[in-house]
Protein backbone atom coordinates (compact mmCIF):
# COMPACT_ATOMS: atom_id res chain seq x y z
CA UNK A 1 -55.71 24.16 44.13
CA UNK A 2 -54.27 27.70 44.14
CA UNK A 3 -50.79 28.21 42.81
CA UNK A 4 -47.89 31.21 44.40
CA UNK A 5 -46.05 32.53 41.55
CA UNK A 6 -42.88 34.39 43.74
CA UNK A 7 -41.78 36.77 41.27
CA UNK A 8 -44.54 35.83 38.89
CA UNK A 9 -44.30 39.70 37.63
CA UNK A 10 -40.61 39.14 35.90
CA UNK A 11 -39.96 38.02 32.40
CA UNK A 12 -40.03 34.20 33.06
CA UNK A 13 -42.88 34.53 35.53
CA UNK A 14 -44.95 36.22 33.81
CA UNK A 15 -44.94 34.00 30.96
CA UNK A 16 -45.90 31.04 33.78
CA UNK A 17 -48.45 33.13 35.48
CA UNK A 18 -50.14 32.92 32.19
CA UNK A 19 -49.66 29.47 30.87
CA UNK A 20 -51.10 27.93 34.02
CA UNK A 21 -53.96 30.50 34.31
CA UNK A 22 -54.97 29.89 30.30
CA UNK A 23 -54.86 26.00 31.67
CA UNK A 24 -57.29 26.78 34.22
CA UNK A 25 -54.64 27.20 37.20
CA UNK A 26 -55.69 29.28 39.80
CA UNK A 27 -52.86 31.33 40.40
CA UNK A 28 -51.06 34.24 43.10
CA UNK A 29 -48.43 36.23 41.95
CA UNK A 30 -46.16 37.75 45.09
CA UNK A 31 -43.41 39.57 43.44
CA UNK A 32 -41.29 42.76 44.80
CA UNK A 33 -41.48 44.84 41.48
CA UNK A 34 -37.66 45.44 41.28
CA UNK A 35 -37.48 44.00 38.14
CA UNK A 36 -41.08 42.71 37.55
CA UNK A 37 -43.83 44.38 35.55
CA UNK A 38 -47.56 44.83 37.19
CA UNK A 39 -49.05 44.75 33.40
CA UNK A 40 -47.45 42.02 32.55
CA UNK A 41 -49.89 39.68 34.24
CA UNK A 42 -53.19 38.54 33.53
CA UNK A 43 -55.96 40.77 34.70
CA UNK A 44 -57.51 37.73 36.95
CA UNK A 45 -54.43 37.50 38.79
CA UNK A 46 -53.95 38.86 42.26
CA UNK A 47 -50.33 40.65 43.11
CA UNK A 48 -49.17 41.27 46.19
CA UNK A 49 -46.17 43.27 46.62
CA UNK A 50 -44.00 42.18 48.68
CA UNK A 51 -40.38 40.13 49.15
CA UNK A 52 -39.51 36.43 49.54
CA UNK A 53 -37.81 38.13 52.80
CA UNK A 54 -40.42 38.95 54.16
CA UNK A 55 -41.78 36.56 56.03
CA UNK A 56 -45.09 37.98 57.45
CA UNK A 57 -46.05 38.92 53.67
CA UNK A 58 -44.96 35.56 52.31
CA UNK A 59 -47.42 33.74 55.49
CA UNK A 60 -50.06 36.05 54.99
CA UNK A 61 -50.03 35.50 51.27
CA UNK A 62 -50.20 31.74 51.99
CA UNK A 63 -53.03 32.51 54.51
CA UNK A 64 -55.37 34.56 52.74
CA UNK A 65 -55.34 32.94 49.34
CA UNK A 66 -55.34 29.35 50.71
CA UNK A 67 -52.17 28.15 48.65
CA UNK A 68 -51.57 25.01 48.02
CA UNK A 69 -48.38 24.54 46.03
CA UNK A 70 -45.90 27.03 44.92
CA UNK A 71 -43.37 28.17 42.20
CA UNK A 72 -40.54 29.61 43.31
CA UNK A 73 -38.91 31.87 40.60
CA UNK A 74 -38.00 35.21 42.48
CA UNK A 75 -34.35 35.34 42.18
CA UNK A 76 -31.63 37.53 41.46
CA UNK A 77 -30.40 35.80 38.18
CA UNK A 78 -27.17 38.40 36.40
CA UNK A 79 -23.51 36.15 36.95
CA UNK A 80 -21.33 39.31 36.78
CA UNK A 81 -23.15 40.76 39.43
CA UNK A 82 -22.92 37.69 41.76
CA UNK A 83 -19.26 37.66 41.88
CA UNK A 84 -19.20 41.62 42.64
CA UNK A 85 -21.70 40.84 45.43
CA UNK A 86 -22.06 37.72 46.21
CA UNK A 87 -23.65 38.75 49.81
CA UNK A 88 -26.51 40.44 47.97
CA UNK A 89 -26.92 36.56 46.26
CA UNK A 90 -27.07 34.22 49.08
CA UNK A 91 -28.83 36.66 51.11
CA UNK A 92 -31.92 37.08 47.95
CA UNK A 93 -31.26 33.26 46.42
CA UNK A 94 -30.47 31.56 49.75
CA UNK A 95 -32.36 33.16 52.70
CA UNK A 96 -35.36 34.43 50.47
CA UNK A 97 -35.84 30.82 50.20
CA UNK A 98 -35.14 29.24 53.56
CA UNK A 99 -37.77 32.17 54.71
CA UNK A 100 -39.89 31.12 52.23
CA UNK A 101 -39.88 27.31 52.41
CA UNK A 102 -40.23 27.82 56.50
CA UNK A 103 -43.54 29.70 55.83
CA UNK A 104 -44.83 26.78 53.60
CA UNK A 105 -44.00 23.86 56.09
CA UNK A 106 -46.07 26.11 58.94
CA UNK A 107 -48.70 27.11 56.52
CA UNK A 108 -49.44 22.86 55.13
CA UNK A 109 -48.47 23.72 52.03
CA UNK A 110 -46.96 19.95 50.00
CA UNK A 111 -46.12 20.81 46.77
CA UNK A 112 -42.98 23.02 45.45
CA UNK A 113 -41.42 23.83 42.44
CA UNK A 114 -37.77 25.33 42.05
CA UNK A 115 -36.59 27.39 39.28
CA UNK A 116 -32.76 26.45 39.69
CA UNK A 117 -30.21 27.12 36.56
CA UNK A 118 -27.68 25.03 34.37
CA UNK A 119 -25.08 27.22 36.02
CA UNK A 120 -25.46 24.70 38.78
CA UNK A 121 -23.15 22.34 36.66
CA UNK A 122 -20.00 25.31 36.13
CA UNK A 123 -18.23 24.14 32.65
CA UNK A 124 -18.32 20.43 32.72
CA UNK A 125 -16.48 18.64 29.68
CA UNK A 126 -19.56 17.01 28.21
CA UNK A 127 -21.12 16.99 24.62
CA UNK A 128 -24.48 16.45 26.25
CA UNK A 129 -25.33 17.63 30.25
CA UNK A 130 -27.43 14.57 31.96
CA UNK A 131 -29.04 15.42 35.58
CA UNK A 132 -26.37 12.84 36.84
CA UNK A 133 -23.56 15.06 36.02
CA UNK A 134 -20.88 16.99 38.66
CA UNK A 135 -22.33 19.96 39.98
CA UNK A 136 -19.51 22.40 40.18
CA UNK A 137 -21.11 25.71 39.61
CA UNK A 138 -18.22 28.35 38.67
CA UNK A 139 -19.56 31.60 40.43
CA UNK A 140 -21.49 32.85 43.28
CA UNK A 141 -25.26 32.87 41.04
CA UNK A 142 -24.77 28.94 40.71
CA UNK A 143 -23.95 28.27 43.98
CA UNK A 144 -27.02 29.97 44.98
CA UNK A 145 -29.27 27.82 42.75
CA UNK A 146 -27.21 24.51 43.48
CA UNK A 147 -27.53 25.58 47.58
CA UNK A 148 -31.02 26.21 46.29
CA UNK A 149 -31.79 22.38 45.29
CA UNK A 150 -30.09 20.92 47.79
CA UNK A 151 -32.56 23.12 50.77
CA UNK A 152 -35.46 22.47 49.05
CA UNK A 153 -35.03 18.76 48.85
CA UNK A 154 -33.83 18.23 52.45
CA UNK A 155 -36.94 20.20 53.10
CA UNK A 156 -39.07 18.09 51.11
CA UNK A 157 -37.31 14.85 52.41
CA UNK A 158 -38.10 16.01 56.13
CA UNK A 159 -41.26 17.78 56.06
CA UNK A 160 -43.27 15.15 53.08
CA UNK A 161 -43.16 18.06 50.08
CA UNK A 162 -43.54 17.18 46.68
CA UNK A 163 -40.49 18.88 45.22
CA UNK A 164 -39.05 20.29 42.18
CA UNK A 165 -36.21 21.83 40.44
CA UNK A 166 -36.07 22.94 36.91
CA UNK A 167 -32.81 23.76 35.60
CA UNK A 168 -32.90 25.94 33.02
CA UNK A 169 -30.24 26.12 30.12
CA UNK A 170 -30.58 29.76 27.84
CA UNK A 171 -34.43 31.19 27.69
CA UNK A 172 -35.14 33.75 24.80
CA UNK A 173 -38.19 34.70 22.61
CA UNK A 174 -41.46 35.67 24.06
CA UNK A 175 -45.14 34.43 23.59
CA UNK A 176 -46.46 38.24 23.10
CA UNK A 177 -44.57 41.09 22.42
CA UNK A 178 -45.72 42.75 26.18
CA UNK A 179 -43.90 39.85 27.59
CA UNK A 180 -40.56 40.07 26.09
CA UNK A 181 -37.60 40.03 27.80
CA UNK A 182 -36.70 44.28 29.03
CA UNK A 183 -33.23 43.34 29.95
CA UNK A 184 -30.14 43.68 28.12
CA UNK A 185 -28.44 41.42 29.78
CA UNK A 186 -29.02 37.77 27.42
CA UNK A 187 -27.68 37.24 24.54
CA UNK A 188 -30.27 37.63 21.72
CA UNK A 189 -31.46 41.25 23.53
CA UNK A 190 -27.63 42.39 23.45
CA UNK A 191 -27.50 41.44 19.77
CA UNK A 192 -30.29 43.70 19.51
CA UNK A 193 -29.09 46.71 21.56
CA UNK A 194 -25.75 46.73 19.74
CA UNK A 195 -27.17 46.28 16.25
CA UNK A 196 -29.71 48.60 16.29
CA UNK A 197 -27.11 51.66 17.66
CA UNK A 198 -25.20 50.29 14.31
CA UNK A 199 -22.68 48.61 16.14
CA UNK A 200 -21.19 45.01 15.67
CA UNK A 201 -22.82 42.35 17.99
CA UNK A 202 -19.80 40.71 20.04
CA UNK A 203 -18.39 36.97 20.16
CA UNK A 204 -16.59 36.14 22.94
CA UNK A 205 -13.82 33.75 21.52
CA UNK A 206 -13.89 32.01 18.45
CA UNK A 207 -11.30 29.44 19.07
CA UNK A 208 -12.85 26.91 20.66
CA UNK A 209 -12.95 23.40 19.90
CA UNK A 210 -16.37 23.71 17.73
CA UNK A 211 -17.58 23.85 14.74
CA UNK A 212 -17.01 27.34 13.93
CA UNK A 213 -15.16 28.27 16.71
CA UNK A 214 -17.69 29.76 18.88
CA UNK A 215 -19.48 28.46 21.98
CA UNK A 216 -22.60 26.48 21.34
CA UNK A 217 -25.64 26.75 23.81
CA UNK A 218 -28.60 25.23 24.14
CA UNK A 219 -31.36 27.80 23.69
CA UNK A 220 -35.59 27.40 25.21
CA UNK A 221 -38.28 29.25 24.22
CA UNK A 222 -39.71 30.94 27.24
CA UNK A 223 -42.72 29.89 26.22
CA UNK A 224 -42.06 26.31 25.90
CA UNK A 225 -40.34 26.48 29.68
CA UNK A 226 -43.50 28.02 31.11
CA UNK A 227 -45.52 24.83 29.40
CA UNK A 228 -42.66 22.80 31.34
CA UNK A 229 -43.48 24.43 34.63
CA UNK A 230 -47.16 23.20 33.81
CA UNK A 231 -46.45 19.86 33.25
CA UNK A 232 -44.08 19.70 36.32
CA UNK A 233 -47.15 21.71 38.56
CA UNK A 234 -49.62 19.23 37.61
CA UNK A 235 -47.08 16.03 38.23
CA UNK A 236 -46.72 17.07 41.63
CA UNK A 237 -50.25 16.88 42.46
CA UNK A 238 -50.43 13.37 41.17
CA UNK A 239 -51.53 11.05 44.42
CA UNK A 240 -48.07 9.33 43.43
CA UNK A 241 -46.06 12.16 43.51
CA UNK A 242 -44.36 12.42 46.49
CA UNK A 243 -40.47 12.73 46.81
CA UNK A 244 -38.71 15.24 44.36
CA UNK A 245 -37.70 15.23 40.60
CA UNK A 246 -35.00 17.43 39.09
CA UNK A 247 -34.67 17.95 35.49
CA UNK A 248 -33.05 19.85 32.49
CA UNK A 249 -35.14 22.35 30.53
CA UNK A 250 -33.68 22.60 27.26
CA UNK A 251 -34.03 21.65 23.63
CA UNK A 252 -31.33 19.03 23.67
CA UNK A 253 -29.99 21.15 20.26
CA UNK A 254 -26.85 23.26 20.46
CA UNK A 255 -26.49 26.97 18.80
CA UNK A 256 -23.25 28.20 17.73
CA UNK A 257 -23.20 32.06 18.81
CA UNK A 258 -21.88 32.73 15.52
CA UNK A 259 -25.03 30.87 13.98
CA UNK A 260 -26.98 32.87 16.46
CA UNK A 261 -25.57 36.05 15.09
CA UNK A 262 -26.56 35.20 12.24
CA UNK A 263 -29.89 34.59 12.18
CA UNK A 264 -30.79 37.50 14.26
CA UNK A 265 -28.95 39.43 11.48
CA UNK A 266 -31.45 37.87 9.25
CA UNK A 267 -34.52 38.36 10.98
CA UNK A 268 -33.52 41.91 12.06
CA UNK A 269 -32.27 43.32 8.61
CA UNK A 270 -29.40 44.39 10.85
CA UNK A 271 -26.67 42.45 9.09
CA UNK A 272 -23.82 43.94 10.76
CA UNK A 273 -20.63 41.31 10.70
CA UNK A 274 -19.59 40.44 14.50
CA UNK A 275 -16.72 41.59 16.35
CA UNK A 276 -14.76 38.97 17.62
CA UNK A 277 -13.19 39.74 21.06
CA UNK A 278 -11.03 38.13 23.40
CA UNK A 279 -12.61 34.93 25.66
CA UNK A 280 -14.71 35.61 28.63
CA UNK A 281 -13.53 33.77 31.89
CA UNK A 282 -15.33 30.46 32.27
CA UNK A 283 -17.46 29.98 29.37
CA UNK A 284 -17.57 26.58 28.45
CA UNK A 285 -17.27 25.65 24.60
CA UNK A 286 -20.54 23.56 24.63
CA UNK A 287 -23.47 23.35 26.96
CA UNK A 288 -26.55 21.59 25.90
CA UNK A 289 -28.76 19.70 27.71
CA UNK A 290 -30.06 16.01 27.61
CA UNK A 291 -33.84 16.38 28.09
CA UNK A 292 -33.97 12.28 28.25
CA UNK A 293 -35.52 12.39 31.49
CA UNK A 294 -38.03 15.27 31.35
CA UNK A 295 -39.07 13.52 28.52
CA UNK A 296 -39.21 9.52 29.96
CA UNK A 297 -40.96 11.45 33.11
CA UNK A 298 -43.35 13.41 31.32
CA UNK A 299 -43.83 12.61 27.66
CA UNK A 300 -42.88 16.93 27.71
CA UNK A 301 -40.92 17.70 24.44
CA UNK A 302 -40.73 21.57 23.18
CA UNK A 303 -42.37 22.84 20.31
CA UNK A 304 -40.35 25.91 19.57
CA UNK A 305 -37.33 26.79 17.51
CA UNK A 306 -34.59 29.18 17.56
CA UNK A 307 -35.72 31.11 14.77
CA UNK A 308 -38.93 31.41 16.04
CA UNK A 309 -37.35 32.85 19.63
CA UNK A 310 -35.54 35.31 17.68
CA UNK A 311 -38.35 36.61 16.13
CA UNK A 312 -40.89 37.08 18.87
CA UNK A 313 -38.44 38.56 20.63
CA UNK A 314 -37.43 40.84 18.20
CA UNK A 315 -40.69 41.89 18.07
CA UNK A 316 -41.21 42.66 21.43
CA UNK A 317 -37.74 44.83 21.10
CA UNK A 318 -39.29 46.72 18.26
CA UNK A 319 -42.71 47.11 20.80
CA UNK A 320 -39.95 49.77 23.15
CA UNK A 321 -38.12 50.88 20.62
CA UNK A 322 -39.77 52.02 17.13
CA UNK A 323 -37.33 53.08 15.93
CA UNK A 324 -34.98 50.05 15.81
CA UNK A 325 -36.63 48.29 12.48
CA UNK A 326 -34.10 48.34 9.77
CA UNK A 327 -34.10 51.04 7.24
């Protein structure tokens, strides 16, 4: 059993690449390098370089290291961007994948796992987000993802794949500080970026109908999501398997963003009140996921808390920039 990682060199990838390899996984990584990382990877994994959109690399890659199931996780993932070009996201999120899926009905391969998003479900009006709820994604990026599920399960459904899709609710932390999240695009890394330039993290609206009136969110340890991927890889080679499962990753535990602030202000030393600033467009007052059925499926529960995402990933921060621990 050999395992395609598409865009195994990124941040979440990565972090799968080396869950399943530590689990004994064979694994291939075929990843671009626009936003991946070459070191990032174990040293007994093979990259090839090369774009879902390509479909002579993606059938050669097939080919040559006899794959057998695959992970799809090359994506472009940033919301703001999607509205300003949304072409750029169905042609990445929506071809990429019909090119690749093609190549893996010709090439035999049955088994196929989908990294797809919460964003498929926009702002729905629930304290807790079931599977069974509206899909009504808000901008371009979830429409991608939620186009995403739907192609890979009519593709299962015709062609007798074992399908997939995960949909992910907020990912921070890191399982080593060389895996961390380089972006600054999440919230925990923007805490970081702002605080340690000695400027006042920003909340986005603190009259909501919460708590404290900020938004809560359900936040994952990347780590624990790669062990999810694991767990989902291995179901899908179960004899029994056959047809497709799609589930929330999540904690099940909402976050206020001013509780996030917070604690990152405790872990960094950087305790730097927030700056509250007008509401963003579409944000939804609570999102948190029900992780009943990963759980009734499974028996897959995480292991990881908040605190514990802030501080590995603060740690990897610290890794590229020195100079950001607290005086």
């Amino acid at each position: 059993m050999t395992w395609l990682i598409t865009g195994g060199a990124g941040y979440i990838g990565a972090h799968v690449a080396h869950a399943m390899t530590a689990a004994g996984e064979r694994v291939v990584v075929l990843d671009d390098i626009s936003s991946g990382i070459p070191e990032r990877l174990p040293a007994s994994v093979p990259l090839v370089r090369g774009s879902v959109l390509n479909a002579e690399a993606v059938a050669r890659t097939l080919a040559e290291h006899e794959v057998t199931g695959v992970v799809h996780l090359a994506a472009k993932k940033q919301v703001g961007e999607s509205v300003e070009q949304p072409l750029k996201y169905y042609r990445e999120n929506v071809h990429g994948l019909t090119v690749l899926l093609q190549a893996v009905v010709e090439a035999g391969v049955k088994r196929f796992l989908f990294s797809s998003s919460a964003a498929v479900y926009g702002v729905p009006d629930l304290d807790i987000i079931p599977e069974s709820a509206p899909c009504e994604p808000i901008n371009p990026y979830g429409e991608t993802k939620l186009a995403g599920e739907w192609l890979v399960r009519a593709t299962g459904r015709a062609h007798g794949l074992s399908t997939a899709c995960l949909r992910y609710f907020n990912v921070a932390g890191a399982a080593t500080p060389g895996l961390s999240d380089t972006g600054v695009f999440n919230i925990i890394p923007m805490f970081f970026d702002r605080l340690t330039r000695g400027e006042a993290p920003r909340i986005f609206g603190d009259d909501y109908p919460t708590p404290d009136g900020t938004c809560i969110r359900d936040y994952i340890h990347v780590a624990d999501l790669a062990d999810a991927h694991l767990a989902v890889a291995r179901r899908l080679t179960e004899a029994d398997a056959a047809g497709d499962l799609t589930v929330n990753i999540g904690r099940g535990v909402g976050v206020s963003v001013r509780e996030l602030a917070d604690l990152v202000g405790e872990v960094t030393g950087h305790r730097i009140d927030p700056v509250v600033e007008p509401r963003r467009p579409g944000d939804a007052a609570r999102a948190v996921a029900s992780v009943e059925l990963i759980t009734k499926e499974l028996g897959w529960t995480t292991s990881l808390d908040v605190r514990e995402m802030v501080a590995s990933a603060w740690e990897g921060w610290l890794l590229r920039h020195p100079d950001a621990a607290a005086k």
